[in-house]
N, C-alpha and C. Protein backbone atom coordinates (compact mmCIF):
# COMPACT_ATOMS: atom_id res chain seq x y z
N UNK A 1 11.41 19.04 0.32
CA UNK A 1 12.46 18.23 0.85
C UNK A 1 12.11 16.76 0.63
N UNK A 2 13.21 16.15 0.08
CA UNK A 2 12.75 14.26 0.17
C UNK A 2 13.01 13.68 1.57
N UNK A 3 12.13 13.25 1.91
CA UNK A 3 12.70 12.30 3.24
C UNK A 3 13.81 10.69 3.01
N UNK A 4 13.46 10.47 1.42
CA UNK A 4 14.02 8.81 1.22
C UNK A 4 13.49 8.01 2.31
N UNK A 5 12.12 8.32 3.19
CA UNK A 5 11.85 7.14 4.08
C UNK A 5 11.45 6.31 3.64
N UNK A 6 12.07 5.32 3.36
CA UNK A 6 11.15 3.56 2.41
C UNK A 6 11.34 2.73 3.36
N UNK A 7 10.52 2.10 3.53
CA UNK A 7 10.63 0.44 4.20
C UNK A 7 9.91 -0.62 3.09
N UNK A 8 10.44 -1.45 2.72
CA UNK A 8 9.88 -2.32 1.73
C UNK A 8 9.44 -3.98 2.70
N UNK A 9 8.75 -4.77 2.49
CA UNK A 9 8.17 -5.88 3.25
C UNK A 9 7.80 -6.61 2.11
N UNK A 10 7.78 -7.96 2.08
CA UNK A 10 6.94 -9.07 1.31
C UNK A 10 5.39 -9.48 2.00
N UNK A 11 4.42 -9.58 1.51
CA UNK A 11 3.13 -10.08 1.78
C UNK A 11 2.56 -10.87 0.67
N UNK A 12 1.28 -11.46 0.98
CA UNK A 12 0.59 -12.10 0.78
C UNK A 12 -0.52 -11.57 0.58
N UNK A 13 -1.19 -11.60 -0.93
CA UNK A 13 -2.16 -11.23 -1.26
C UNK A 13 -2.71 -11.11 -2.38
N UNK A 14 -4.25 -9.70 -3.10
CA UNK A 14 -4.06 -9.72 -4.28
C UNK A 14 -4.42 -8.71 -4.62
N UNK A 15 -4.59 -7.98 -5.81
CA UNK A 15 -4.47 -6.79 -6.40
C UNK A 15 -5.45 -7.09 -7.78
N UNK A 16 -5.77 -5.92 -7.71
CA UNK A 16 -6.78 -5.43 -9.46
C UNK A 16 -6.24 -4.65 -9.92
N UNK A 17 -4.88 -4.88 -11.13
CA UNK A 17 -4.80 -4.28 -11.92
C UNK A 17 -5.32 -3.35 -12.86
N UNK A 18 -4.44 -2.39 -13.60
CA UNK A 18 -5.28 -1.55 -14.17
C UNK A 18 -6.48 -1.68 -15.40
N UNK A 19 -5.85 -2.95 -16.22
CA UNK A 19 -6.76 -3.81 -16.80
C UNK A 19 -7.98 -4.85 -16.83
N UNK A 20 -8.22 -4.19 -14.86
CA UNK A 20 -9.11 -4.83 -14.09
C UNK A 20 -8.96 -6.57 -13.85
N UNK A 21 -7.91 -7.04 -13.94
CA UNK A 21 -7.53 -8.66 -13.61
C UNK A 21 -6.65 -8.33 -12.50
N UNK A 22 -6.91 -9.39 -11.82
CA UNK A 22 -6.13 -9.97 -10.80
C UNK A 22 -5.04 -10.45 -10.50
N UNK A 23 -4.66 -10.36 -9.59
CA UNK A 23 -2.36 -10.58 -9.47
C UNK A 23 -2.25 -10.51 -8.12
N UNK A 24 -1.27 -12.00 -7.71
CA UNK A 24 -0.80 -12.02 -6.57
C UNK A 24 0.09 -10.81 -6.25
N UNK A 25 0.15 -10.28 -5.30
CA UNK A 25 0.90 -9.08 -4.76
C UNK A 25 1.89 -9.86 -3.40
N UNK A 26 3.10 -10.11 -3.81
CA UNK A 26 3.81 -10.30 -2.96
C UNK A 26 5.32 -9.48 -2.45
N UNK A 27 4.99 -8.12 -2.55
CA UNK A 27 5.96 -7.02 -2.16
C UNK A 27 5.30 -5.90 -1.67
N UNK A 28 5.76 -5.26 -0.93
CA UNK A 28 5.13 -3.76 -0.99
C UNK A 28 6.31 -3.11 -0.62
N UNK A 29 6.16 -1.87 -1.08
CA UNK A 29 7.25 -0.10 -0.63
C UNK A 29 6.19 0.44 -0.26
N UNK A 30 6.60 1.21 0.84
CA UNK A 30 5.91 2.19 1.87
C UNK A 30 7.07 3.30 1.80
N UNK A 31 6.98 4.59 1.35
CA UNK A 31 7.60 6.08 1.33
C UNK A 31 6.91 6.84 1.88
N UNK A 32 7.52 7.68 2.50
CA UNK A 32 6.70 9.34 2.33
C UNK A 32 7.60 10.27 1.63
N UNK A 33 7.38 10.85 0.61
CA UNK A 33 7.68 11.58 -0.21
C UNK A 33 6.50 12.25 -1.41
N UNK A 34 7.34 12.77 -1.81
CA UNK A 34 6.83 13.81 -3.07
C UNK A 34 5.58 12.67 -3.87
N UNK A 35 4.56 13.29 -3.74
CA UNK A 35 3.73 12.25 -4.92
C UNK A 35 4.12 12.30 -6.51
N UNK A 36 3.14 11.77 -7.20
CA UNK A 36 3.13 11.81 -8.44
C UNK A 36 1.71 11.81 -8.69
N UNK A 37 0.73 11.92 -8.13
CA UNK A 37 -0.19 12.26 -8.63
C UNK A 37 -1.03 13.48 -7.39
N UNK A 38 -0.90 12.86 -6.38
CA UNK A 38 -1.96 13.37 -5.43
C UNK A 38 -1.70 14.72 -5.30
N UNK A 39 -2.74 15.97 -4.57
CA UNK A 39 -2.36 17.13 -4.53
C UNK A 39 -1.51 17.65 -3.28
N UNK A 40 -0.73 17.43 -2.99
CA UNK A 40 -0.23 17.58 -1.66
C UNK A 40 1.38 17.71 -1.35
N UNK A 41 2.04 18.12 -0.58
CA UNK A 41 3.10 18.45 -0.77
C UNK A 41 3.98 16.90 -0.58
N UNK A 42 4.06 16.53 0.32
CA UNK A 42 4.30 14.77 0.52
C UNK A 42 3.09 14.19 0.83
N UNK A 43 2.84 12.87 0.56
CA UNK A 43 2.33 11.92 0.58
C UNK A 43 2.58 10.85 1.34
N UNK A 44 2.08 9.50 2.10
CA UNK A 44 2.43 8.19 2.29
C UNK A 44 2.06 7.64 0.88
N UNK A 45 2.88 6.91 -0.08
CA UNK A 45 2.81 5.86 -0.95
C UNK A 45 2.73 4.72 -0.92
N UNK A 46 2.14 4.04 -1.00
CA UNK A 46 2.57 2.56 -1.04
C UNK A 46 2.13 1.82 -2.91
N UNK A 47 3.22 1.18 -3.09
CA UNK A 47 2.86 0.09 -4.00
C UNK A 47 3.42 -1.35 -3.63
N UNK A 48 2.60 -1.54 -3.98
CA UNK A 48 1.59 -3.23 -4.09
C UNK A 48 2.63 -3.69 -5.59
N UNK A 49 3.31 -5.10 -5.47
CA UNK A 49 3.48 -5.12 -6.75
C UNK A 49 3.94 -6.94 -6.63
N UNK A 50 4.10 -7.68 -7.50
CA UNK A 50 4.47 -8.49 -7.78
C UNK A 50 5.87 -8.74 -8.52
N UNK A 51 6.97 -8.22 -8.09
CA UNK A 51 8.36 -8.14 -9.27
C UNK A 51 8.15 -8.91 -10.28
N UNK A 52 8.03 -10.23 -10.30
CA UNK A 52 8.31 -11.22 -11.26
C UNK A 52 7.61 -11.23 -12.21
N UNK A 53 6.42 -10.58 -12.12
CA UNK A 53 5.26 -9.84 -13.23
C UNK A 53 6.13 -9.04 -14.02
N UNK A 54 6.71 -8.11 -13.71
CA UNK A 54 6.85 -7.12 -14.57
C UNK A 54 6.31 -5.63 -13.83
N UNK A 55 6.30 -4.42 -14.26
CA UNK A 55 5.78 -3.30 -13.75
C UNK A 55 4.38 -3.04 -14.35
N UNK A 56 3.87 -3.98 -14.99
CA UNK A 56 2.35 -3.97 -15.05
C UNK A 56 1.40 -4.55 -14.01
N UNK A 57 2.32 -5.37 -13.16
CA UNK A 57 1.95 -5.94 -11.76
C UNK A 57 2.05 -5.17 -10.50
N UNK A 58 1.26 -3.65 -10.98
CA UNK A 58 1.65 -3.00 -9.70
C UNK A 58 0.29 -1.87 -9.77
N UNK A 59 0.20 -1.36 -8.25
CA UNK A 59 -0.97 -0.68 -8.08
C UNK A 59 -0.21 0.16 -7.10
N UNK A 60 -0.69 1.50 -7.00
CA UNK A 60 0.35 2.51 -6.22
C UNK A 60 -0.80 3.20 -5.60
N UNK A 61 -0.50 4.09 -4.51
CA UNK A 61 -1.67 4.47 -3.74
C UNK A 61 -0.90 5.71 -2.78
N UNK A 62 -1.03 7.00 -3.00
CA UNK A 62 -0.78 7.99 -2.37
C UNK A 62 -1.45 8.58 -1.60
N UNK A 63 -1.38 8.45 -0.12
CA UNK A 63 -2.31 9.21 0.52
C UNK A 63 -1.70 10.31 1.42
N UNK A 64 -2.46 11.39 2.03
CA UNK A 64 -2.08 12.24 2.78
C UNK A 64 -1.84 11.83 4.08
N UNK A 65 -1.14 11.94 5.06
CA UNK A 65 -0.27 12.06 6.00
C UNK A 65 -1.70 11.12 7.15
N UNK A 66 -2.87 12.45 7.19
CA UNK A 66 -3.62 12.46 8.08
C UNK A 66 -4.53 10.94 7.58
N UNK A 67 -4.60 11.10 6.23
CA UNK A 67 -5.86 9.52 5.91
C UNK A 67 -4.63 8.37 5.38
N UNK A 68 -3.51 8.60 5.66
CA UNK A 68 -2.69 7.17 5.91
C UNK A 68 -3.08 6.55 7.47
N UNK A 69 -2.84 7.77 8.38
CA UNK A 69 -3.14 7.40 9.82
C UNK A 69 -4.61 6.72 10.08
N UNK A 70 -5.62 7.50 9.40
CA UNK A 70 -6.96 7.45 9.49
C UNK A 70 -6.97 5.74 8.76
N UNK A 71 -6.35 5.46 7.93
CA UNK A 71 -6.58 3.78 7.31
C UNK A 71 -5.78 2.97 8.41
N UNK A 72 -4.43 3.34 8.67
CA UNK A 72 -3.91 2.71 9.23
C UNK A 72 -5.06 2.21 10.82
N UNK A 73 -5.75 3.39 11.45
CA UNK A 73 -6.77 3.13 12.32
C UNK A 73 -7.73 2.09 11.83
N UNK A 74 -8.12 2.45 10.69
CA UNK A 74 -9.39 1.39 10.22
C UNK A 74 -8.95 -0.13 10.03
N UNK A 75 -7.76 0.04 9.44
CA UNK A 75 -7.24 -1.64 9.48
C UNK A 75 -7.13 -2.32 10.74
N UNK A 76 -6.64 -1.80 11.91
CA UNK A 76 -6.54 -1.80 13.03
C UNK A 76 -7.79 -2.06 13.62
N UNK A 77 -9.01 -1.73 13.74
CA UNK A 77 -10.20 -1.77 13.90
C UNK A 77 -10.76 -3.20 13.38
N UNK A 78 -10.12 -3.14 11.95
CA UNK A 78 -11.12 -3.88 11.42
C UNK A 78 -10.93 -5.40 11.88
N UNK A 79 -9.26 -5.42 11.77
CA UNK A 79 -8.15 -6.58 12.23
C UNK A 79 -8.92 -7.01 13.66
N UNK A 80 -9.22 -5.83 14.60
CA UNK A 80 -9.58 -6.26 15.92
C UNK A 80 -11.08 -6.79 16.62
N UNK A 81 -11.76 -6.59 15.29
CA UNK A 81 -13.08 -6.80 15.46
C UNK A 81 -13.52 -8.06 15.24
N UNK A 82 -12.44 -9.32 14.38
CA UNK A 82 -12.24 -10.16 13.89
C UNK A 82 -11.84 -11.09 15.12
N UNK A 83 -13.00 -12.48 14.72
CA UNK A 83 -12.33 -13.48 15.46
C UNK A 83 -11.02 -13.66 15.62
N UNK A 84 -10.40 -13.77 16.17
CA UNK A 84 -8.89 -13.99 16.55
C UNK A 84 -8.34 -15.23 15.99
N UNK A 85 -9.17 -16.08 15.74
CA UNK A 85 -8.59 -17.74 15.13
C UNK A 85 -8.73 -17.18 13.73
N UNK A 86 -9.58 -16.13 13.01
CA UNK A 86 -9.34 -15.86 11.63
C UNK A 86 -8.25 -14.79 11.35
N UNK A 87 -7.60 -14.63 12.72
CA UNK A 87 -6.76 -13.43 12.21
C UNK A 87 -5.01 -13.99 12.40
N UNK A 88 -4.88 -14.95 13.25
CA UNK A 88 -3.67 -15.44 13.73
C UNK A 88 -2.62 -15.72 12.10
């Protein structure tokens, strides 16, 4: 079944392309759906991309349900462990 759940957001940041160089990343899509690579029946996706690059400005990342949650914890952690004047 597809869910079509996307939420798309703009950020700030950067990315290592597949050619191993560097690229501002100022978009992301977040889905859960069908992967394209990973083994699993749905996935959380996210790509990282820069539009104005082109689609060589993009890095994609499929994870399972349980280690989307499990990162989403660690960012959370990591965010909170952090001086607060470096995180504002």
């Amino acid at each position: 079944m597809c869910t079509y759940a996307t939420v798309q957001t703009t950020l700030e940041g950067s990315a290592k392309g597949p050619e191993g160089r560097w690229f501002a990343v100022t978009d992301a899509t977040v889905y859960f759906d069908h992967p394209v690579h990973a083994l699993a029946e749905h996935t959380l996706n996210i790509d990282f991309a820069d539009p104005a690059k082109g689609p060589a400005a993009r890095v994609a990342v499929e994870l399972t349900a349980a280690a989307a949650r499990d990162l989403l914890s660690a960012i959370q952690q990591a965010l909170d462990s952090a001086p607060a004047v470096l995180t504002a």
